[in-house]
N, C-alpha and C. Protein backbone atom coordinates (compact mmCIF):
# COMPACT_ATOMS: atom_id res chain seq x y z
N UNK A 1 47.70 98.95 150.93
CA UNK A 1 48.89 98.18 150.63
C UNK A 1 48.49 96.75 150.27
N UNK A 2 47.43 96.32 150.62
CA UNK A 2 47.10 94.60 150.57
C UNK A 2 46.46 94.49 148.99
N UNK A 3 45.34 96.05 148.90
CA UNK A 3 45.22 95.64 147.38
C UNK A 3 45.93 95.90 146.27
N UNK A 4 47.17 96.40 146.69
CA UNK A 4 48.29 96.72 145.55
C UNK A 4 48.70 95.53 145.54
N UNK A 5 49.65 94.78 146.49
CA UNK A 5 50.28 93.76 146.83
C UNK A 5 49.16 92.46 146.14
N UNK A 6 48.51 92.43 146.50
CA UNK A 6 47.46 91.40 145.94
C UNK A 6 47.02 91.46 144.02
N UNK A 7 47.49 92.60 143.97
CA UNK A 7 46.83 92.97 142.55
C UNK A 7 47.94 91.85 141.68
N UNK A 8 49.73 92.28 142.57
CA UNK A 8 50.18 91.76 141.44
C UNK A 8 50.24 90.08 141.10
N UNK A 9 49.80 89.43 141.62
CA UNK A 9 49.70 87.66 141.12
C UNK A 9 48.27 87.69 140.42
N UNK A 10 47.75 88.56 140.93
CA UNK A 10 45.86 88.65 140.23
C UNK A 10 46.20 88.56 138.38
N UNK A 11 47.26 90.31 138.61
CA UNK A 11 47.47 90.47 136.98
C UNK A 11 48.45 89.56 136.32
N UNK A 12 48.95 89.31 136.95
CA UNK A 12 50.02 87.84 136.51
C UNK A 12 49.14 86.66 135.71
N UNK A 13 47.94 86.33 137.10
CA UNK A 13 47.03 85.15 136.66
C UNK A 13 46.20 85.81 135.36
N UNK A 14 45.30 86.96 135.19
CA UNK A 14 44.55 87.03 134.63
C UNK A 14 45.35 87.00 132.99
N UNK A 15 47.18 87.75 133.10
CA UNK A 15 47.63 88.13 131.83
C UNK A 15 48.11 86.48 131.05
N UNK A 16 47.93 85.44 132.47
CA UNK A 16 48.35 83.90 131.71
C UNK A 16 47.55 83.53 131.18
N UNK A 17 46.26 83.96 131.52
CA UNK A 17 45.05 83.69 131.11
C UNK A 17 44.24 84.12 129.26
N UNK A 18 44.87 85.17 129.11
CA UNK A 18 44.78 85.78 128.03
C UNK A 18 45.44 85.01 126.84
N UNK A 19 44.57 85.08 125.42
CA UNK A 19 45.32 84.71 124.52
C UNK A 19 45.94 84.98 123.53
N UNK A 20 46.45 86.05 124.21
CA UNK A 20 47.48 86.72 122.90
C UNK A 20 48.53 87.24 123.45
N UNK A 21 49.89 87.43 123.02
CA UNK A 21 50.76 88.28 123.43
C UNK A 21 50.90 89.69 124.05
N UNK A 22 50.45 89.82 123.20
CA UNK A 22 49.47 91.35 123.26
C UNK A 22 49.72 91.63 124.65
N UNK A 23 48.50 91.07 125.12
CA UNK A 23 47.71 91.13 126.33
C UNK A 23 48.36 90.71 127.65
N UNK A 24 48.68 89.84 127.06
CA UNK A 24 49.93 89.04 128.69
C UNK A 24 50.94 89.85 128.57
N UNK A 25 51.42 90.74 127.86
CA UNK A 25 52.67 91.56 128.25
C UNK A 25 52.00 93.17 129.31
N UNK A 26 50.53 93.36 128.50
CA UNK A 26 49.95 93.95 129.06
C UNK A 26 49.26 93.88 130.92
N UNK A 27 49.04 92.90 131.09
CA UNK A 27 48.60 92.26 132.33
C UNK A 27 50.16 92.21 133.14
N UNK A 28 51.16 91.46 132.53
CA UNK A 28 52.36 91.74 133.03
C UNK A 28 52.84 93.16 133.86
N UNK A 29 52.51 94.14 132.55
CA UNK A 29 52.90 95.41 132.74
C UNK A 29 52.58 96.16 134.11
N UNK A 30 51.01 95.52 134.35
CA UNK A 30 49.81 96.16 135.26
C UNK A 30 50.57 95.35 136.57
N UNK A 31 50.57 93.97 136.95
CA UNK A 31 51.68 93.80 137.91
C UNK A 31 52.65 94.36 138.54
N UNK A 32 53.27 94.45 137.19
CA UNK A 32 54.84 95.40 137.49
C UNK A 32 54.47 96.63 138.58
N UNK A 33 53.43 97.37 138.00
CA UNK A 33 52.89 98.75 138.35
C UNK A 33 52.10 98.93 140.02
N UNK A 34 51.96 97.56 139.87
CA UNK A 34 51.14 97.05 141.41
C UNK A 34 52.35 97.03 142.35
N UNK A 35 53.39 96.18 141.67
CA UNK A 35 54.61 96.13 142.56
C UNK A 35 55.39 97.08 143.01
N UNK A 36 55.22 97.98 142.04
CA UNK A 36 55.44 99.69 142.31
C UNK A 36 55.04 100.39 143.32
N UNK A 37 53.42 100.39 143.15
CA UNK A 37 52.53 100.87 144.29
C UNK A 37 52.86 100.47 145.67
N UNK A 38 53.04 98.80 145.46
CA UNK A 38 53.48 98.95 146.90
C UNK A 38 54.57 99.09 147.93
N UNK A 39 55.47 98.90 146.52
CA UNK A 39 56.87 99.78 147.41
C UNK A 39 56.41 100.97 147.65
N UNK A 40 55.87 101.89 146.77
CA UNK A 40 55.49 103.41 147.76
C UNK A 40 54.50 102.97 149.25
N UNK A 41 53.79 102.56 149.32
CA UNK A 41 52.94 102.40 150.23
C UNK A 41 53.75 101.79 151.29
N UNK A 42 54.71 101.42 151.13
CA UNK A 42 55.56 100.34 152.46
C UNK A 42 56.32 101.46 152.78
N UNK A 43 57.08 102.81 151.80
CA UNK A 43 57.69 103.70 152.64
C UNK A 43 57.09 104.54 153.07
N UNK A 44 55.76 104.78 152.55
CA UNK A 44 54.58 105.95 153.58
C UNK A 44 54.56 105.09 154.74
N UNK A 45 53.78 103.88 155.04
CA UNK A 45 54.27 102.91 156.01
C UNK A 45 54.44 103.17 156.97
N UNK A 46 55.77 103.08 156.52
CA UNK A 46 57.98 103.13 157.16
C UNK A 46 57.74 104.61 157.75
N UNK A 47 57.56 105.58 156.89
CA UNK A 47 57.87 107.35 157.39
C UNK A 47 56.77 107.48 158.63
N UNK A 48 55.78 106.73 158.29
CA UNK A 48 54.49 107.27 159.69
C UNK A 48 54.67 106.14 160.63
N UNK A 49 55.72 105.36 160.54
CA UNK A 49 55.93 104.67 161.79
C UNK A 49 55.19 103.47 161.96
N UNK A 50 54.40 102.89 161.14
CA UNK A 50 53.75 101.73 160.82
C UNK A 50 54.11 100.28 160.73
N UNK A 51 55.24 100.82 159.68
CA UNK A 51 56.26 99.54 159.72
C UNK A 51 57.57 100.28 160.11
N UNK A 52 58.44 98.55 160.56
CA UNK A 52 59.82 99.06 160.85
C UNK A 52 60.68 99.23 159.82
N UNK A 53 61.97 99.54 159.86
CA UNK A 53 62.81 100.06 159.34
C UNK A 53 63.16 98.25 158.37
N UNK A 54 63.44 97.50 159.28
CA UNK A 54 63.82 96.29 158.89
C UNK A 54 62.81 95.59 158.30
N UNK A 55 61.41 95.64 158.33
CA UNK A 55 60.48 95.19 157.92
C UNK A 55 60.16 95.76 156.23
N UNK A 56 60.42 97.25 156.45
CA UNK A 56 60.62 97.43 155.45
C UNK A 56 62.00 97.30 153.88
N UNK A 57 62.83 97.45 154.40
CA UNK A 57 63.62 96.92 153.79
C UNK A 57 63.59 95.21 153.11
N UNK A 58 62.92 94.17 154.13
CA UNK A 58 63.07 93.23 153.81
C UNK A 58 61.69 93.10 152.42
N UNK A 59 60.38 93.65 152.64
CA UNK A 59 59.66 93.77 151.54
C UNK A 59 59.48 94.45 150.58
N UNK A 60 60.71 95.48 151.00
CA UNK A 60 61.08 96.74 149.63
C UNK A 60 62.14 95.42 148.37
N UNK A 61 62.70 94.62 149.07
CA UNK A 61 63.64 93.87 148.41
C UNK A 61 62.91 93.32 147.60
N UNK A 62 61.57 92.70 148.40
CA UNK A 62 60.73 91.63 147.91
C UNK A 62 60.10 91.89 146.15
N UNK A 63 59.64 93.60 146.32
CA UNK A 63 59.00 93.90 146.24
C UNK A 63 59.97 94.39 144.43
N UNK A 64 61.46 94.89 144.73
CA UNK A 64 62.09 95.09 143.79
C UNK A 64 62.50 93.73 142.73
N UNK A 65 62.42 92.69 143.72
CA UNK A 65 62.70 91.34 143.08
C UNK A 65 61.67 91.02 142.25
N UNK A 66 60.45 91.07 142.62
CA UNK A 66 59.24 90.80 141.67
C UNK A 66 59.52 92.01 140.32
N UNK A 67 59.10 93.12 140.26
CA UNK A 67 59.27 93.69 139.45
C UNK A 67 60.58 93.36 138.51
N UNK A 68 61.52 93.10 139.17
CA UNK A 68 63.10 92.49 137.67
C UNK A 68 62.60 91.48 137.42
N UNK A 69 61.86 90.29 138.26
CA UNK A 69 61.56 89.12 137.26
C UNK A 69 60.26 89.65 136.39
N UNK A 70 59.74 90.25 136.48
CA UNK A 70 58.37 90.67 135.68
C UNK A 70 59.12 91.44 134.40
N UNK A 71 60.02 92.02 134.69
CA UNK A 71 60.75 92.55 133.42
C UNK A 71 61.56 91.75 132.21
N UNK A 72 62.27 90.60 133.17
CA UNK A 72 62.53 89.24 132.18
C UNK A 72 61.80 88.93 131.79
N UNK A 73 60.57 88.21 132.60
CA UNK A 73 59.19 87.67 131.88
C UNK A 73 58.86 88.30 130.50
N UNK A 74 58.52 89.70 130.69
CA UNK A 74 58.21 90.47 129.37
C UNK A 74 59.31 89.98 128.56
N UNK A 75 60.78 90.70 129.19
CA UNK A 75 61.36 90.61 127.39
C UNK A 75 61.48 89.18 127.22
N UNK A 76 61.26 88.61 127.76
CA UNK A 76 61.59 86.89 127.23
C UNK A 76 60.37 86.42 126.56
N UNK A 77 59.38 87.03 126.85
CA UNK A 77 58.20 86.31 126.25
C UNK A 77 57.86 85.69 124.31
N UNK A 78 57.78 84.53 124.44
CA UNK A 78 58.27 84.56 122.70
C UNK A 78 57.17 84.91 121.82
């Protein structure tokens, strides 16, 4: 869960880093997909009793919030 969670500001940084459109929508994308991962990983988690119910919910939110701004980001990108 830490290297999903961690991946996505990594691919954020590395896709600002890039110089082309291209590529930063691409790096974007890979984020998004990280942010994905670790909503699954927070409800395997949650089901084996790892995390709580409330714990999870509060970083499933987190976790859905990043991904919609990563989706503006893309389509806004000029």
């Amino acid at each position: 869960m830490r290297r999903a969670a961690l991946s996505i500001p990594s691919n954020i940084a590395e896709g600002c880093g890039e110089g082309s459109r291209k590529e930063t929508i691409r790096f974007l994308h890979m984020a998004a997909r990280s942010a994905a991962e670790t909503e699954s990983h927070l409800i395997i988690a949650s089901d084996m009793g790892f995390v709580s119910p409330d714990v999870r919910e509060q970083f499933l939110g987190n976790a859905v919030s990043i991904r919609r701004m990563l989706a503006k980001l893309i389509a806004n990108l000029p």
